[in-house]
Protein backbone atom coordinates (compact mmCIF):
# COMPACT_ATOMS: atom_id res chain seq x y z
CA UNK A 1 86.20 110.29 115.24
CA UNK A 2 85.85 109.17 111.62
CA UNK A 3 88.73 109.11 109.17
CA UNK A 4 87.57 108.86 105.36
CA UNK A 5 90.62 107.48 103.01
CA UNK A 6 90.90 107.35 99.09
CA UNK A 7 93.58 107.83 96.99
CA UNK A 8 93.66 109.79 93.31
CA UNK A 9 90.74 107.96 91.59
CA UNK A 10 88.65 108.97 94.56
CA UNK A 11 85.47 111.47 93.92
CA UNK A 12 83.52 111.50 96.93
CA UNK A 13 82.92 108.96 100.29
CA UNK A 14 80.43 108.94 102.56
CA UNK A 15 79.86 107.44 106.04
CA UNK A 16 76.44 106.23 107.46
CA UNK A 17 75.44 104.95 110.68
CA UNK A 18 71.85 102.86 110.79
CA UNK A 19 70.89 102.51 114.15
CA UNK A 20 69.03 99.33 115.15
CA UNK A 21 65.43 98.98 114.63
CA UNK A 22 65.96 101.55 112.03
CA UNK A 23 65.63 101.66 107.97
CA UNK A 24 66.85 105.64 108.21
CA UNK A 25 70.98 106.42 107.61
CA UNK A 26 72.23 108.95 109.68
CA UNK A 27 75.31 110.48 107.75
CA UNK A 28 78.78 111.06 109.99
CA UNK A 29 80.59 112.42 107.01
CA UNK A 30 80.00 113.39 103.49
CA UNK A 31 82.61 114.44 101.61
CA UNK A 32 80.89 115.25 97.76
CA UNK A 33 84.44 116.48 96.06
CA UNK A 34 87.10 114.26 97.73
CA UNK A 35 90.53 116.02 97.63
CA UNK A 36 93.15 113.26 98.30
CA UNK A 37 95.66 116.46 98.83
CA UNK A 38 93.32 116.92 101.81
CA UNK A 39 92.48 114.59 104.15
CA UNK A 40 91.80 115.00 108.22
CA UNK A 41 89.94 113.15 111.04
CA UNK A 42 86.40 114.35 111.89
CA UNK A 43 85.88 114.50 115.81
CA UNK A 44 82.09 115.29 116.81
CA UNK A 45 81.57 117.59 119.20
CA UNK A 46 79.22 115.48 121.25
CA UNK A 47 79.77 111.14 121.41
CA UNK A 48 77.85 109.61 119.42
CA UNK A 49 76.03 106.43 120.86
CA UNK A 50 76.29 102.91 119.33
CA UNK A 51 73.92 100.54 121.18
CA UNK A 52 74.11 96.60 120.16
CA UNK A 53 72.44 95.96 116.16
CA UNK A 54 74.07 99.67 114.87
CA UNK A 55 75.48 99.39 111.36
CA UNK A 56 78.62 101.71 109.45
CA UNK A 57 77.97 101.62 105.90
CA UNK A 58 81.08 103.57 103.98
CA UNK A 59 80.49 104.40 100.12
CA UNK A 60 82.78 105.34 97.86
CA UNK A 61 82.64 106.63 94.31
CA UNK A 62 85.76 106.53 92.02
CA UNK A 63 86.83 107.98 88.67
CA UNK A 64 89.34 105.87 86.33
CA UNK A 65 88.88 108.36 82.95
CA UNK A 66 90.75 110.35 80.95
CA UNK A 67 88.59 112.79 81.96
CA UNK A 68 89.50 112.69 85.59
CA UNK A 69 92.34 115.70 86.59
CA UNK A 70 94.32 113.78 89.33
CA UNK A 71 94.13 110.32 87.52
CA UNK A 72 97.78 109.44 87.99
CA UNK A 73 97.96 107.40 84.56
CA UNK A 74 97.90 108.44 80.77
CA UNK A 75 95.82 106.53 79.01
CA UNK A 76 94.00 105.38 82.08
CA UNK A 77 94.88 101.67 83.55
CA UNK A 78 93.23 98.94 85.61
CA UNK A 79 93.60 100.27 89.32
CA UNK A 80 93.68 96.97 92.47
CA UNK A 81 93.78 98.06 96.22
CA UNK A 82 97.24 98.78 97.26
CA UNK A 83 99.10 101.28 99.62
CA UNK A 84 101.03 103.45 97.04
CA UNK A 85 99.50 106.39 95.67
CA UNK A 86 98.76 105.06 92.16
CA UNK A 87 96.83 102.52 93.50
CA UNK A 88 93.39 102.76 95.66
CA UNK A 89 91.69 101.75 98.66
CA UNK A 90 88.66 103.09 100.45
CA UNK A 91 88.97 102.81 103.97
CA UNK A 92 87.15 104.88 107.26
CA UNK A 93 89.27 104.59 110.30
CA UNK A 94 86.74 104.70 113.33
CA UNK A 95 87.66 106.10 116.48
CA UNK A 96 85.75 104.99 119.52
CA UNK A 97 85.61 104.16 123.31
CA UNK A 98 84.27 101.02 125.49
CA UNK A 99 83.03 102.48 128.76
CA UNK A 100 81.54 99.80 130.88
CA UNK A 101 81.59 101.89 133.92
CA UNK A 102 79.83 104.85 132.63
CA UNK A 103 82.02 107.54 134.08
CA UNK A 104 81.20 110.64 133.27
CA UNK A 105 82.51 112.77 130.82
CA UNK A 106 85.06 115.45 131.64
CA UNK A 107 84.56 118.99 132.45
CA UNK A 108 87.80 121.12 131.12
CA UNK A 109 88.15 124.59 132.11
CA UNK A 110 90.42 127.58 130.33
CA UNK A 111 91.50 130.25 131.97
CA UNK A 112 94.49 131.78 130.37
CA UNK A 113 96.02 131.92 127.15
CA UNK A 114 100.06 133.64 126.50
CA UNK A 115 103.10 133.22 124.25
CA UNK A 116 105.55 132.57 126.67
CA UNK A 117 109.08 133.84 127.02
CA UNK A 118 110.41 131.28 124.04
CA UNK A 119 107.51 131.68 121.83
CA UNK A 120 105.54 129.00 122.49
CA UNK A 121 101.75 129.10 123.06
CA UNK A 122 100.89 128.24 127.01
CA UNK A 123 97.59 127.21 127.76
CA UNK A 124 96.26 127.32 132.09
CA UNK A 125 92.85 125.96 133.57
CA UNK A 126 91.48 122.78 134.90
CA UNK A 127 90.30 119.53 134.13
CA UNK A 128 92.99 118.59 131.32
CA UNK A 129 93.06 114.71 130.66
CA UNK A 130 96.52 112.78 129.82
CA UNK A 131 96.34 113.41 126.06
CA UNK A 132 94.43 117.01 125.99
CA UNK A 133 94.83 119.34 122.90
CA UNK A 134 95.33 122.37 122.10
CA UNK A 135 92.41 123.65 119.30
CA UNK A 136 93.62 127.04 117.65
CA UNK A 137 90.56 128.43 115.79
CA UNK A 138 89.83 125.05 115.28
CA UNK A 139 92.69 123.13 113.97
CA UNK A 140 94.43 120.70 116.36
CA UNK A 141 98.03 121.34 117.33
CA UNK A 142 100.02 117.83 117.19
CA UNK A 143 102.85 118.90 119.38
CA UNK A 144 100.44 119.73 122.26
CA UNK A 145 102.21 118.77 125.46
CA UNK A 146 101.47 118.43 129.38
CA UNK A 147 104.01 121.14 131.03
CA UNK A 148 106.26 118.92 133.85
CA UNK A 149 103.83 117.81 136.62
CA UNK A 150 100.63 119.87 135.34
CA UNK A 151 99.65 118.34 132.81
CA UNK A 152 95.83 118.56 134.48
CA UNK A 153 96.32 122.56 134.29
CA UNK A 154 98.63 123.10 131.54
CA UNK A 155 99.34 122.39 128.11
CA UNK A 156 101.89 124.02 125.47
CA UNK A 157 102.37 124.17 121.86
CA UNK A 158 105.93 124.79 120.89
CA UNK A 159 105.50 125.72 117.08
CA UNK A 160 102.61 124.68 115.22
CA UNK A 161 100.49 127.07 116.87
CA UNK A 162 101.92 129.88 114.99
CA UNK A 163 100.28 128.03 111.73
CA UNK A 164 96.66 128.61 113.23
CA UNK A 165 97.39 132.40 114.62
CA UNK A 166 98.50 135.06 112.66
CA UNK A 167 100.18 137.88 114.20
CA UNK A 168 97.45 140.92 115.10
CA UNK A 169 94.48 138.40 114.35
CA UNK A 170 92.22 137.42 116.78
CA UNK A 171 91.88 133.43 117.01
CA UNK A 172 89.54 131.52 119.75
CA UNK A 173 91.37 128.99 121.80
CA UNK A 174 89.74 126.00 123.08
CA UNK A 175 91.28 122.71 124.99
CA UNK A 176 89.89 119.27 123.79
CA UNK A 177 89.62 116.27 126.14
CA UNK A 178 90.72 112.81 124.71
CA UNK A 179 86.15 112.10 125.47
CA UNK A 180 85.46 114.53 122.69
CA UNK A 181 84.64 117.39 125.52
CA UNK A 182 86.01 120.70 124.69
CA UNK A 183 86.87 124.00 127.16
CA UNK A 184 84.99 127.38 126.67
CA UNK A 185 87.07 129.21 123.85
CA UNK A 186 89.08 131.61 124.95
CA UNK A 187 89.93 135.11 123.10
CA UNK A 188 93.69 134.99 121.84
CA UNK A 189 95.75 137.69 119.85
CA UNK A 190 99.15 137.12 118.98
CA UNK A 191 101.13 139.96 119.02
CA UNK A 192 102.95 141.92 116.39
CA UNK A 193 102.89 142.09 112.39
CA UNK A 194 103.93 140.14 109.47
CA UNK A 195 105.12 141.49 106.15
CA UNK A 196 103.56 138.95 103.05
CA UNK A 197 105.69 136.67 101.84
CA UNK A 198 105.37 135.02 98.24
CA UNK A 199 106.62 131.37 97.52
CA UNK A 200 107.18 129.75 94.43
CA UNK A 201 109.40 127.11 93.06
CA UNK A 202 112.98 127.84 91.91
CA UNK A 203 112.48 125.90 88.94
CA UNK A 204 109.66 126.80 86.89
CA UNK A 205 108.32 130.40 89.18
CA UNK A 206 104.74 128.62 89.55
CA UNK A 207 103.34 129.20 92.77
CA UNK A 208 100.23 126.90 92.73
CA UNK A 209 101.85 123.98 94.66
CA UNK A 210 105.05 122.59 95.95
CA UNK A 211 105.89 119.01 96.98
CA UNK A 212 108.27 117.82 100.08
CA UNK A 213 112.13 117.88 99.25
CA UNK A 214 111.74 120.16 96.79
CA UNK A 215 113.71 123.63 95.58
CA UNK A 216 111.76 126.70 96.53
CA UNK A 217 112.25 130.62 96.43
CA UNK A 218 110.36 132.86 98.99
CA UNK A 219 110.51 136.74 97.77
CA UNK A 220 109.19 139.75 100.54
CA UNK A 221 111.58 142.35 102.35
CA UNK A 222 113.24 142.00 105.45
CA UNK A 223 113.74 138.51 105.01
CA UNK A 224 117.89 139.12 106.00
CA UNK A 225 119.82 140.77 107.85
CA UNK A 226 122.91 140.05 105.25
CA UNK A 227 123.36 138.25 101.98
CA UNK A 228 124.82 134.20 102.86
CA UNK A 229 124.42 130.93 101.10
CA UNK A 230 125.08 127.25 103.08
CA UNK A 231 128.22 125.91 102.19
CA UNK A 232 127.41 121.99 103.52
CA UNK A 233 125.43 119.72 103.82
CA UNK A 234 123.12 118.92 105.17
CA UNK A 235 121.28 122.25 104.77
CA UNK A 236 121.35 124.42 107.71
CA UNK A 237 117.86 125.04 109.07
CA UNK A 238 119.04 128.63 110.31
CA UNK A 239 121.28 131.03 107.98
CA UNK A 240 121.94 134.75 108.86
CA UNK A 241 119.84 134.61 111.91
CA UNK A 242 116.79 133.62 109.26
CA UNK A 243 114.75 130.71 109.98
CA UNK A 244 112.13 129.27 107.74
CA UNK A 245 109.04 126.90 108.56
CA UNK A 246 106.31 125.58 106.42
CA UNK A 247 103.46 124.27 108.32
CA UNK A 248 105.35 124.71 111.58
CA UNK A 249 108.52 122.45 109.91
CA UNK A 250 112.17 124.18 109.59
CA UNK A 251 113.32 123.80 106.49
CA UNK A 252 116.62 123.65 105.70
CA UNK A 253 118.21 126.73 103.59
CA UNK A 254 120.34 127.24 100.58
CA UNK A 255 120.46 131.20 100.47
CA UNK A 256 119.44 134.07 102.29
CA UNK A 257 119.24 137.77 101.02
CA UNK A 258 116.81 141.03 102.12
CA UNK A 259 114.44 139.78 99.33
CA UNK A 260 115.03 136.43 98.83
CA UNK A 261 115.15 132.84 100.29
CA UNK A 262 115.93 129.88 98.63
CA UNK A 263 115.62 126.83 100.76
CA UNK A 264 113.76 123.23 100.37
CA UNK A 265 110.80 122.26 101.55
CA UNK A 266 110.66 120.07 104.63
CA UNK A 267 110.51 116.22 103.68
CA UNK A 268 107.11 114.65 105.42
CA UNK A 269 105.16 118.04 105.22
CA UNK A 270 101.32 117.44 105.07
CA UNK A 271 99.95 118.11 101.14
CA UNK A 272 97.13 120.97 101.08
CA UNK A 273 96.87 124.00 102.03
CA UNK A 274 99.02 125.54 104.57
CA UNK A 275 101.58 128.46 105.75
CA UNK A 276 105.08 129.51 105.65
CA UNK A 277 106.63 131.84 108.01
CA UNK A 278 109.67 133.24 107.57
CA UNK A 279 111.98 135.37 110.93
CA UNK A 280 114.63 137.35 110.26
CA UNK A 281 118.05 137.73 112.54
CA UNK A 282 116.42 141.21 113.50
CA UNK A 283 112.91 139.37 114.40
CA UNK A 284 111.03 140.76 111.32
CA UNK A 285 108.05 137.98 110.84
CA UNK A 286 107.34 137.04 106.79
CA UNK A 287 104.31 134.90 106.17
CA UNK A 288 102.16 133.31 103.66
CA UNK A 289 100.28 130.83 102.10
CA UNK A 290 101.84 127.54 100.26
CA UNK A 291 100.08 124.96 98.43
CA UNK A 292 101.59 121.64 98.74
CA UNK A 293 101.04 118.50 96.69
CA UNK A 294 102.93 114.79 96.87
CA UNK A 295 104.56 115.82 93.69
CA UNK A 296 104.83 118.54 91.58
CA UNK A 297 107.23 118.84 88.69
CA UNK A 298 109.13 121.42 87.52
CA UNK A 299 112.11 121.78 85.03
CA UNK A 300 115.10 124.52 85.87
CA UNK A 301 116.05 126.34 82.83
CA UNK A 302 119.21 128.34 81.26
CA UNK A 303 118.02 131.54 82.04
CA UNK A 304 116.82 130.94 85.49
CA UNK A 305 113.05 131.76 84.10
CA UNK A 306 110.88 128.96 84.13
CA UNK A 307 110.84 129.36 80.12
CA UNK A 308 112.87 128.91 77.35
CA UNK A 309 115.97 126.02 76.46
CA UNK A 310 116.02 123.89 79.60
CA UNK A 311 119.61 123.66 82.16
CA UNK A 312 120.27 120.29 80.41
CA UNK A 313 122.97 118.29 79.14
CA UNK A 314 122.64 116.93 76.04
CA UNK A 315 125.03 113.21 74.90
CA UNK A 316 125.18 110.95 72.04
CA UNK A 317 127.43 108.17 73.42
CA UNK A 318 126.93 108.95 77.50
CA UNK A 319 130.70 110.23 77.78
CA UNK A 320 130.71 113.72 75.80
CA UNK A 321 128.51 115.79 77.22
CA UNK A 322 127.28 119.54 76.15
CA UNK A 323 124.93 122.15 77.47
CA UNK A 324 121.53 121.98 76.10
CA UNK A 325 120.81 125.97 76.89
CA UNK A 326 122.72 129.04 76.69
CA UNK A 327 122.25 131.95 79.15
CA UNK A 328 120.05 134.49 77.26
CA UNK A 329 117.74 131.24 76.83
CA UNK A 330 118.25 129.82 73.16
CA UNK A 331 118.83 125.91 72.82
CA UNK A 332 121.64 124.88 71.22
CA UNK A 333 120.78 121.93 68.48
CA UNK A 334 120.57 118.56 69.54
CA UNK A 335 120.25 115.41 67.14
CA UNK A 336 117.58 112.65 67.05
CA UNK A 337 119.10 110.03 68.80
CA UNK A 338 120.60 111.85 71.34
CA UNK A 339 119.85 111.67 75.08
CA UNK A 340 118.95 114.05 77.13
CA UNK A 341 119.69 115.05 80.76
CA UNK A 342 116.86 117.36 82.46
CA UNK A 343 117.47 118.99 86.01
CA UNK A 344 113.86 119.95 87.94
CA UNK A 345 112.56 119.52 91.31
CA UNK A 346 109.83 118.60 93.13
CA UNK A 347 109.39 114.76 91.11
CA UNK A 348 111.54 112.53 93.44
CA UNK A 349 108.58 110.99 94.71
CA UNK A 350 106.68 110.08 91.73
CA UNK A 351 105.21 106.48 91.90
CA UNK A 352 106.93 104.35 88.70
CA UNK A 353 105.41 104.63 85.43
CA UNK A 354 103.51 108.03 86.06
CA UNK A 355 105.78 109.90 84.23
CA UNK A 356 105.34 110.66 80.61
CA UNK A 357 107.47 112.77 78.11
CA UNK A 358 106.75 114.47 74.92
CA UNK A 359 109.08 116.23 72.38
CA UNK A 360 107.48 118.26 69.56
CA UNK A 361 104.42 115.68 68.70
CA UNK A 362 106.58 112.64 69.36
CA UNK A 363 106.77 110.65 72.60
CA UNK A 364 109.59 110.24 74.14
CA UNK A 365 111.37 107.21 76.51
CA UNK A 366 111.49 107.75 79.92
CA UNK A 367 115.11 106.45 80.81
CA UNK A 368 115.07 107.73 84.72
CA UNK A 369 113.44 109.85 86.54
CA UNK A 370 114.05 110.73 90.70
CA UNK A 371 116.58 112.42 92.95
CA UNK A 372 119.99 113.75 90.94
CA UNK A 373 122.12 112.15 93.85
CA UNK A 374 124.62 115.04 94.64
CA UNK A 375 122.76 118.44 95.25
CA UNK A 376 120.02 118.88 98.14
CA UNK A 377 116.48 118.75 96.80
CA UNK A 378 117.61 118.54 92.87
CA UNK A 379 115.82 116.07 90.68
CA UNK A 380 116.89 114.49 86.87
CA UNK A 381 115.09 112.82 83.83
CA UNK A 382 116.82 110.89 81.37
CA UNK A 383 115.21 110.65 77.90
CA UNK A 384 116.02 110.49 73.72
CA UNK A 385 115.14 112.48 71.33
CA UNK A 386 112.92 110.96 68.99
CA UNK A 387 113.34 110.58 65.37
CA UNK A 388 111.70 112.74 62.88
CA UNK A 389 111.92 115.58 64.41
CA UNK A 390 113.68 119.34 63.40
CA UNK A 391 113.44 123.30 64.52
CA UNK A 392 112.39 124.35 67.53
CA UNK A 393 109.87 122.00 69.81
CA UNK A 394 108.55 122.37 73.05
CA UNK A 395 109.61 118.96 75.47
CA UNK A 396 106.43 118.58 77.84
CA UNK A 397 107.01 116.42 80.71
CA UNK A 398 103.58 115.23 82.33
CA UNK A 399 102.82 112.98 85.59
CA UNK A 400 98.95 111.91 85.64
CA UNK A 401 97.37 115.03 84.10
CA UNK A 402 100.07 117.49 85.24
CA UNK A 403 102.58 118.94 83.42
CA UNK A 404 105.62 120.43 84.15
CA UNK A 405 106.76 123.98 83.03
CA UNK A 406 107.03 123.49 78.88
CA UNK A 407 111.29 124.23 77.96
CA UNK A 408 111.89 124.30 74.35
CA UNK A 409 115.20 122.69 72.31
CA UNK A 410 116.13 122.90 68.50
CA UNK A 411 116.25 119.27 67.01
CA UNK A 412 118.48 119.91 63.71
């Protein structure tokens, strides 16, 4: 098993093996576009063998430019190895085994594959080692587990399995060995329908990503049986009879109506590409696809659209404090000088320093940004208006090369 690791600046890595006696590379992985929002171990199908005099070469290619998407700093900076986001590494984890006695490798069998009474996925053969996994059309289920005393014959997948089968699609079940030896696939359909489900975030209505412990709004039909919002915290994880889970995760849940969910997602949830699924207290199934990212910002506004005068508060002397937008969306005028209060989500998590602020074609301090403190999943930024500036101007608030959703405010 081979896992690559680069951080923003990354563009591609590469892992070669040079046998001994040899001037020819063999390549284990290639990745040509790295994705840091993307990252996985690579298990061969068959061992590879690494006799005395073999040599791993890794190579790495990075971008630090202006011209670079994902690069996490505006104008670009000198980058040193380090373990937080903004900073880089290039590593290759190598997974391997030392068998001196030459045992042979195992020989797993699959015989049946069901969703069992509580909705998990059971597996039955022969052959499972301590450690076995469950593969659903590929992708590894990490809460495989050995059922009591039978772990040799059965394994079970309480959730995450529902991420790699969609209801009334065929998917091919296979067991994998801790040796790298994998079961014949087996055939698997899970049963019954799900209605699509669209998620975006309840800040700014974008849909192309959303980060942990942020605000998002799901919109289908069926979603509830009734109309209920949580009244504590911490969020409940069920509301109504609805339950929510993004990449196989509950999440926990502000509001539940027939077309609507509003609930946060999941703190620790893998970034890239994955699912939501969405059951209703009469068992209709919702799903859908979610992008997530480490951080993605996005401002709330006054009229609950995305656009317009942001839901800010707006202070010259940080005790009087006024309302930056009105209702129908129209800012009411703020001064040069005065500070400004913005309300978002998604941003909690943003490494210091990578977040920069522009208002009208000045820029702008960046007093605070991070969690709000007193509401579930709701994020703040601090700034000042600059001087020089009057009529309406947009306020564009950017980590790396990102931006935010653009609210505008009227500087008299």
């Amino acid at each position: 098993a081979v896992t690559p690791h680069m951080h923003l600046l990354g563009k591609s890595i590469r892992v070669e093996l040079t046998r001994a006696g040899s001037t020819s590379p063999e390549c284990l992985v290639n990745i040509p576009k790295w994705d840091f929002n993307w990252q996985g171990t690579y298990l061969f199908k068959r061992a590879i063998d690494l006799a005395p005099g073999a040599r791993l070469r890794l190579v790495c290619n990075y971008d630090n430019s202006a011209e670079n998407p994902n690069n996490p700093r505006t104008p670009p900076q000198p980058v040193r190895w380090g373990e937080e986001t903004t900073d880089e590494m290039a590593l290759a984890f190598i997974g391997f085994t030392v068998d001196l006695l030459a045992l042979p490798l195992s020989a797993p069998t699959l015989d049946e594959v069901v969703a069992d009474e509580t909705g998990g996925l059971a597996v039955r053969g022969a052959g499972f080692l301590p450690g076995a996994d469950i593969l659903v059309s590929g992708q590894a289920l990490r809460d495989t587990a050995g059922v009591a005393a039978t772990a040799t014959t059965r394994l079970r997948s309480e959730d995450l399995w529902k991420v790699a089968a969609p209801p009334g699609e065929p998917v091919e079940v296979v067991v994998i060995n801790p040796d790298g030896v994998r079961s014949p696939a087996v055939r698997f359909v899970r049963s019954g329908q799900a209605r699509s489900l669209a998620t975006v975030s309840a800040a700014s209505y974008r849909a192309e990503a959303l980060a942990p412990e942020a605000i998002a709004a799901a919109f289908g039909s069926g979603l509830a049986t009734s109309t209920a919002v949580a009244t504590s915290l911490p969020l409940p994880t069920e509301l109504a009879g609805t339950r929510i889970r993004v990449n196989g995760v509950l999440a926990p849940i502000f509001f539940v109506s027939p077309g609507q969910v509003n609930f946060l997602v999941p703190k620790g949830v893998q970034s890239g590409a994955g699912i939501i699924e969405l059951s209703s207290g009469d068992q209709t199934l919702s799903r859908g696809p979610i992008n997530l990212a480490t951080v993605v910002a996005s401002l709330f506004t006054a009229n609950s659209s995305g656009s317009g005068a942001p839901a800010a508060l707006a202070t010259r002397d940080g005790q009087v404090y006024s309302a930056v937008g009105n209702p129908d969306g129209t800012s009411n005028p703020v001064a040069p000088g005065d500070y400004l209060v913005l309300f978002g989500t998604g941003f909690r998590n943003t490494p210091s320093g990578a977040v920069s602020i522009r208002i009208g074609d000045r820029e702008a301090p960046v007093l605070y940004a991070g969690p709000q403190g007193g509401y579930a999943g709701l994020d703040q930024i601090n700034t000042q208006v600059p001087a020089g500036l009057s009529g309406a101007v947009d306020v564009v608030v950017s980590i790396g090369m990102k931006t935010a959703n653009r609210v505008t405010v009227n500087v008299r």
